[in-house]
Structure formats: structure tokens, C-alpha cells
Protein backbone atom coordinates (compact mmCIF):
# COMPACT_ATOMS: atom_id res chain seq x y z
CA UNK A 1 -4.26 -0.08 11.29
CA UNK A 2 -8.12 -0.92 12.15
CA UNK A 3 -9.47 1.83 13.98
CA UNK A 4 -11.31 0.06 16.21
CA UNK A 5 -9.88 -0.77 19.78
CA UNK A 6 -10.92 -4.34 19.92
CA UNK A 7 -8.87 -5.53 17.63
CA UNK A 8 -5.56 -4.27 19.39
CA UNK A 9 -3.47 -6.87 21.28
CA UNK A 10 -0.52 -5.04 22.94
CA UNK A 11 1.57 -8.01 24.21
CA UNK A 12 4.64 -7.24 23.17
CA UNK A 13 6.06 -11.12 23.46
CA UNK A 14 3.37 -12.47 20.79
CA UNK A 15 4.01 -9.31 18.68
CA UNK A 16 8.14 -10.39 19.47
CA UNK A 17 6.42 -13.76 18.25
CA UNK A 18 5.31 -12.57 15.27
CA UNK A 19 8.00 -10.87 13.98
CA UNK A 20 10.10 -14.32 14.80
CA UNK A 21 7.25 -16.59 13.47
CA UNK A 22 6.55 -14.58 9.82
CA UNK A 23 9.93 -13.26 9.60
CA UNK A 24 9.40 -11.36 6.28
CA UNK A 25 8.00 -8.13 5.93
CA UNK A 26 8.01 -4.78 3.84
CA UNK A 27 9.68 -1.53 4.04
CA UNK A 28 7.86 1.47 3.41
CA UNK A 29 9.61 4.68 3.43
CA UNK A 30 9.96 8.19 0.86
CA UNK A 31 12.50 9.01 -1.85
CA UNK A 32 13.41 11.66 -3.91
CA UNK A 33 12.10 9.58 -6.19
CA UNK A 34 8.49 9.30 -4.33
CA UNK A 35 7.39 6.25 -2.06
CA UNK A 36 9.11 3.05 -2.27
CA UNK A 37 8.42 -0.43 -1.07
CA UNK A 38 11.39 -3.36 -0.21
CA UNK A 39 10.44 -6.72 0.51
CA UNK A 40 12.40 -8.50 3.29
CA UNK A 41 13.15 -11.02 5.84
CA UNK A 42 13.17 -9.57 9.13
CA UNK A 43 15.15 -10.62 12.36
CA UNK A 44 14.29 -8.62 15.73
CA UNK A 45 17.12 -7.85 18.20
CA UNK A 46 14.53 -8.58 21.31
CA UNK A 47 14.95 -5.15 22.44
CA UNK A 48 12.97 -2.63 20.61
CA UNK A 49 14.80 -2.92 17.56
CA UNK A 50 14.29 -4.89 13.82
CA UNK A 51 17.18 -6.12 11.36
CA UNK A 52 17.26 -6.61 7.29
CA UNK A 53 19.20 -6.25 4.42
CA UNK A 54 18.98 -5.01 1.22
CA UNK A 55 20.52 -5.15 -2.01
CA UNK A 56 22.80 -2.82 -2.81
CA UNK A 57 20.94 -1.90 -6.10
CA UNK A 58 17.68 -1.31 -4.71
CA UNK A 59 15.78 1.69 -4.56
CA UNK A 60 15.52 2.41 -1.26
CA UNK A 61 19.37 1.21 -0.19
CA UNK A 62 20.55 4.52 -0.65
CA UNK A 63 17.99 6.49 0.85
CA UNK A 64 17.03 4.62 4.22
CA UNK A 65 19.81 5.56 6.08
CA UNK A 66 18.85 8.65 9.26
CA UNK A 67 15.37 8.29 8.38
CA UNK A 68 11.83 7.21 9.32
CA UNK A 69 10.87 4.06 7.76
CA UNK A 70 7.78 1.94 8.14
CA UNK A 71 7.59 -2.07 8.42
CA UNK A 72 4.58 -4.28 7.78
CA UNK A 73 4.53 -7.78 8.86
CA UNK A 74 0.96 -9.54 7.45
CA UNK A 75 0.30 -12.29 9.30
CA UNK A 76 -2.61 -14.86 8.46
CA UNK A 77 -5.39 -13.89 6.98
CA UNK A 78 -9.10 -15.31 5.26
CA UNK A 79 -12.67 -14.05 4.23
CA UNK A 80 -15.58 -14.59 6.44
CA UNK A 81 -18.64 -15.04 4.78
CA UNK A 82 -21.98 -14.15 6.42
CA UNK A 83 -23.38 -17.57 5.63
CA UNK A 84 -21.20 -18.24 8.21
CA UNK A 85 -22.56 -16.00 10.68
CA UNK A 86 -26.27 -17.08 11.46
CA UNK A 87 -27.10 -13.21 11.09
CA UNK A 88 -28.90 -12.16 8.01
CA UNK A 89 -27.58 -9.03 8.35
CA UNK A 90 -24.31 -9.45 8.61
CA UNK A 91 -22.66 -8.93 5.47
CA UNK A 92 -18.75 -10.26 4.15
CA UNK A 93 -15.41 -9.23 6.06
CA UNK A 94 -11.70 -10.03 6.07
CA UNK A 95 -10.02 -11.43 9.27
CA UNK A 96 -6.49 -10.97 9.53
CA UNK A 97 -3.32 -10.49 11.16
CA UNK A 98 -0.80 -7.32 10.88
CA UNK A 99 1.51 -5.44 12.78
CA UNK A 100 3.56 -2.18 12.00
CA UNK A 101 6.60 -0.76 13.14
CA UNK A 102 7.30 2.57 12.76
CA UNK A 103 11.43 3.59 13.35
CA UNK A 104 14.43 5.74 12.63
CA UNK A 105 16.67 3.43 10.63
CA UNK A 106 20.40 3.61 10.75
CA UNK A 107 22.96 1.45 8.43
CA UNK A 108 25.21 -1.56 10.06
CA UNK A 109 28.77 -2.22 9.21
CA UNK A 110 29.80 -5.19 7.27
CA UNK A 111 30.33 -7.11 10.30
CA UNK A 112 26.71 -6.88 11.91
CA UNK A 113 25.21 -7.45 8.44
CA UNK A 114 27.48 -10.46 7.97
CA UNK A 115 25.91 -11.41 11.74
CA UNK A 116 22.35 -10.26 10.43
CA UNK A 117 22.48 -12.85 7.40
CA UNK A 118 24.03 -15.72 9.34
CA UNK A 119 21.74 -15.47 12.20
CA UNK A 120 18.80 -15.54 9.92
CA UNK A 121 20.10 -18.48 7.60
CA UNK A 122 20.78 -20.36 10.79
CA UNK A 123 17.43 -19.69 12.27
CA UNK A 124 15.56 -20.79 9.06
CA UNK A 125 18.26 -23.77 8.63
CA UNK A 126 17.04 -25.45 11.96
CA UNK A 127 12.87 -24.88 11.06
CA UNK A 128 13.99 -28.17 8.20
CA UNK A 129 13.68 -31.39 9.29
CA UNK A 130 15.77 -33.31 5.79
CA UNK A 131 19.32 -33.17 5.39
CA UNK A 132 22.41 -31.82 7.07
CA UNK A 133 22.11 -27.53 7.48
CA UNK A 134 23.97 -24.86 5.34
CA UNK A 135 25.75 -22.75 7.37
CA UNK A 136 27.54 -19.56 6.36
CA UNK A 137 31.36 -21.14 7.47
CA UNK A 138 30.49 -23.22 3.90
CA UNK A 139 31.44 -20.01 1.90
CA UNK A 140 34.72 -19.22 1.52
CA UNK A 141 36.00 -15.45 2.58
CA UNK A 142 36.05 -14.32 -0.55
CA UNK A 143 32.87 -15.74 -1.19
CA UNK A 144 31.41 -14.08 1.83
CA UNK A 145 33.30 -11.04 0.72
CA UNK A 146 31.66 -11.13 -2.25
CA UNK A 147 28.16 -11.60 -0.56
CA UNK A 148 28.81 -9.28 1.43
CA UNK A 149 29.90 -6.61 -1.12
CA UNK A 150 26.34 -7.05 -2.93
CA UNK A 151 23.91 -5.95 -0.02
CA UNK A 152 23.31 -3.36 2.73
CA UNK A 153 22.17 -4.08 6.33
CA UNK A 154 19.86 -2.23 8.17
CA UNK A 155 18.08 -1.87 11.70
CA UNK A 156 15.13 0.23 12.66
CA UNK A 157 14.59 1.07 16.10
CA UNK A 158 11.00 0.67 16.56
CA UNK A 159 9.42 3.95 18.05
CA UNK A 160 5.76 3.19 17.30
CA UNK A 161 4.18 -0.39 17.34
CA UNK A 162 0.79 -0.73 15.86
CA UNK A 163 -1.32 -3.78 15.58
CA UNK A 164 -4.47 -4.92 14.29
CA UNK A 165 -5.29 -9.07 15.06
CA UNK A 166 -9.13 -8.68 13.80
CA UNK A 167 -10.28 -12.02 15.13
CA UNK A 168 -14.27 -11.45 15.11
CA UNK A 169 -13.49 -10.29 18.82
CA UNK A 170 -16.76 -7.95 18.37
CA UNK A 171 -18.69 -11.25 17.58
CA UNK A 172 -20.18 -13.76 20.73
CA UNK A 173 -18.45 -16.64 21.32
CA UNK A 174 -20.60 -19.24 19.87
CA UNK A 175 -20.76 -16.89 16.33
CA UNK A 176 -17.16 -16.56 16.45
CA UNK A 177 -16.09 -20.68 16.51
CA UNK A 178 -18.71 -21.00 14.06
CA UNK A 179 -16.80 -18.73 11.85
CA UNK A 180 -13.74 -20.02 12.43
CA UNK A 181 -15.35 -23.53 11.52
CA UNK A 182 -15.96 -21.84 8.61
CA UNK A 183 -12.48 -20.23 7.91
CA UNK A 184 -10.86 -23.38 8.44
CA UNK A 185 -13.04 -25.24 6.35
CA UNK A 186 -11.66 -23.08 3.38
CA UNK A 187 -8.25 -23.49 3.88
CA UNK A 188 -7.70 -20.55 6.14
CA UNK A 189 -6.53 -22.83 9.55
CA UNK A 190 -4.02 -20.07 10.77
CA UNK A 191 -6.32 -17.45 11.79
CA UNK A 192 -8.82 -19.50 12.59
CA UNK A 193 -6.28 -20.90 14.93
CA UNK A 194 -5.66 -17.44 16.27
CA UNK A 195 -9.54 -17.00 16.86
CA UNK A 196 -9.40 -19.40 18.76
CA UNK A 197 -6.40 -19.08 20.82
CA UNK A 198 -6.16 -15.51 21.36
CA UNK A 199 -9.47 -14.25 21.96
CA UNK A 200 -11.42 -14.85 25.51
């Protein structure tokens, strides 16, 4: 994470937010076979702890179980140009949003990880607007069996949570809406958004 202090934000409901908001991250952790990385949706408990599953064939399935893993969550994200800035000597930068959560991870039984998968497919259902929702009772139990069979669920309790929201808080606050003017202008509306909202 950034090393410097401004750029922390230790509310834990907007980093609960994030987690809920993104809901796909990565999963860092060692191997026999060196470092290994798993891409995956993400569903926190609300109380300290973070859910995913993995398929059975992956390389780090067999390996995460009783040990410490790491999760990144990247959040929005854009270059800020100096032009930007007013400040010839400012020079180029990256705003952007991420959080990690470091955690002892321990497998769930079939049952939670059939719970994991339909509380995230339910929760992602609802965010469509079109059409009539899937819902897991549409699978037949040997279908879910099946399903089932194929993957391995997870959940790391989160002992460490780190954060970096580098919002050009170290910037005045004229300098800082004109850069996320800027940002937005290109495209990059979500952390300019967050510019806005979350820094005084």
C-alpha cells in the first residue's frame, strides 16, 4: 500500500462498501510451487471475515487451506496529468482505489459453499434491471451436485486491513476539482467521483 498516511481511510463501513460494491478480487498466497495468483468474486460475512470459491483444479485450491493468504480488491482508478494541475512542476501520477486483506484462510463444507455461490448469484441477480432472475432452486440436485463437486469454498478471516484511496488529498481544494474535471473528462468518472465525495 502507499506509504504515505494521507491516503489511508480507515472506515471500516466504506471499506465493507467496497468489498460489496467491486465484489471481485485476487488471491495472493505461496506454493510449493512458488507464488500464485486466483482471480475471484468476493462476498464479505460483515464481521471481519471474506468468502470465495475456487475451482477445484486450480493452483492454489489445494494449498490455501491453514494458511496466510492475501486479497486485493482494485477499485477505480485514472492518470492525472499535470496539465491538469496549474503547477509547472508537477509532473504525471495515478489516482486510484485499493484495499488489502491480509487472513488465515480455512476451507467451508459443501453446504456453506453451496450458501457462498447462491448468495452471490442472488446479490448480482437483483443489480439487473431486464428479465425475470436466475436463482440457484433452477438447477436440479444433481445439477447442483455436480456444481458443487467442481469447486472449493473458502473464507479468510481478515487479520490486517490495508488501504490506499489516493484521491490528490495532498493537493488544495481548488487543484484537486480541477483534476478531477480533468479525470472525468477522460473517462475516469469513478474516482473522480470519489475525489469528490470522500475527501474534505
Amino acid at each position: 500500500m502507499h506509504p504515505n498516511a494521507l491516503f489511508r481511510h480507515p472506515d471500516r463501513d466504506l471499506l465493507e462498501t467496497l468489498i460489496d460494491q467491486i465484489g471481485f478480487g485476487m488471491v495472493f498466497a505461496e506454493t510449493p510451487d512458488g507464488p500464485r495468483v486466483a482471480h475471484v468474486p468476493l462476498l464479505s460475512t460483515g464481521d471481519g471475515a471474506v468468502q470465495f470459491h475456487l475451482s477445484r483444479g486450480n493452483a492454489l485450491a489445494r494449498h490455501l487451506a491453514e494458511r496466510t493468504a492475501l486479497i486485493v480488491i482494485n477499485g477505480p482508478d485514472g492518470y492525472v496529468s499535470p496539465r491538469w494541475s496549474g503547477d509547472p512542476a508537477q509532473v504525471p501520477t495515478w489516482n486510484y482505489v485499493a484495499l488489502e486483506l491480509e487472513g488465515r484462510v480455512r476451507r467451508i463444507d459443501s453446504d456453506a459453499t453451496l450458501a457462498l455461490v447462491t448468495d452471490l448469484s442472488d446479490k448480482h441477480e437483483a443489480r439487473i434491471a431486464a428479465g425475470p432472475r436466475w436463482t440457484m432452486d433452477k438447477l436440479s440436485a444433481e445439477r447442483q451436485r455436480s456444481l458443487l463437486a467442481g469447486i472449493v469454498g473458502f473464507e479468510l478471516e481478515v487479520q490486517a486491513w490495508r488501504e490506499t484511496l489516493k484521491l490528490s488529498q495532498n493537493r488544495d481544494a481548488s487543484e484537486r476539482e480541477r483534476l478531477a474535471a480533468g479525470l472525468e473528462g477522460e473517462g475516469s468518472a469513478g474516482i473522480a467521483q470519489l475525489m469528490r465525495t470522500l475527501v474534505p
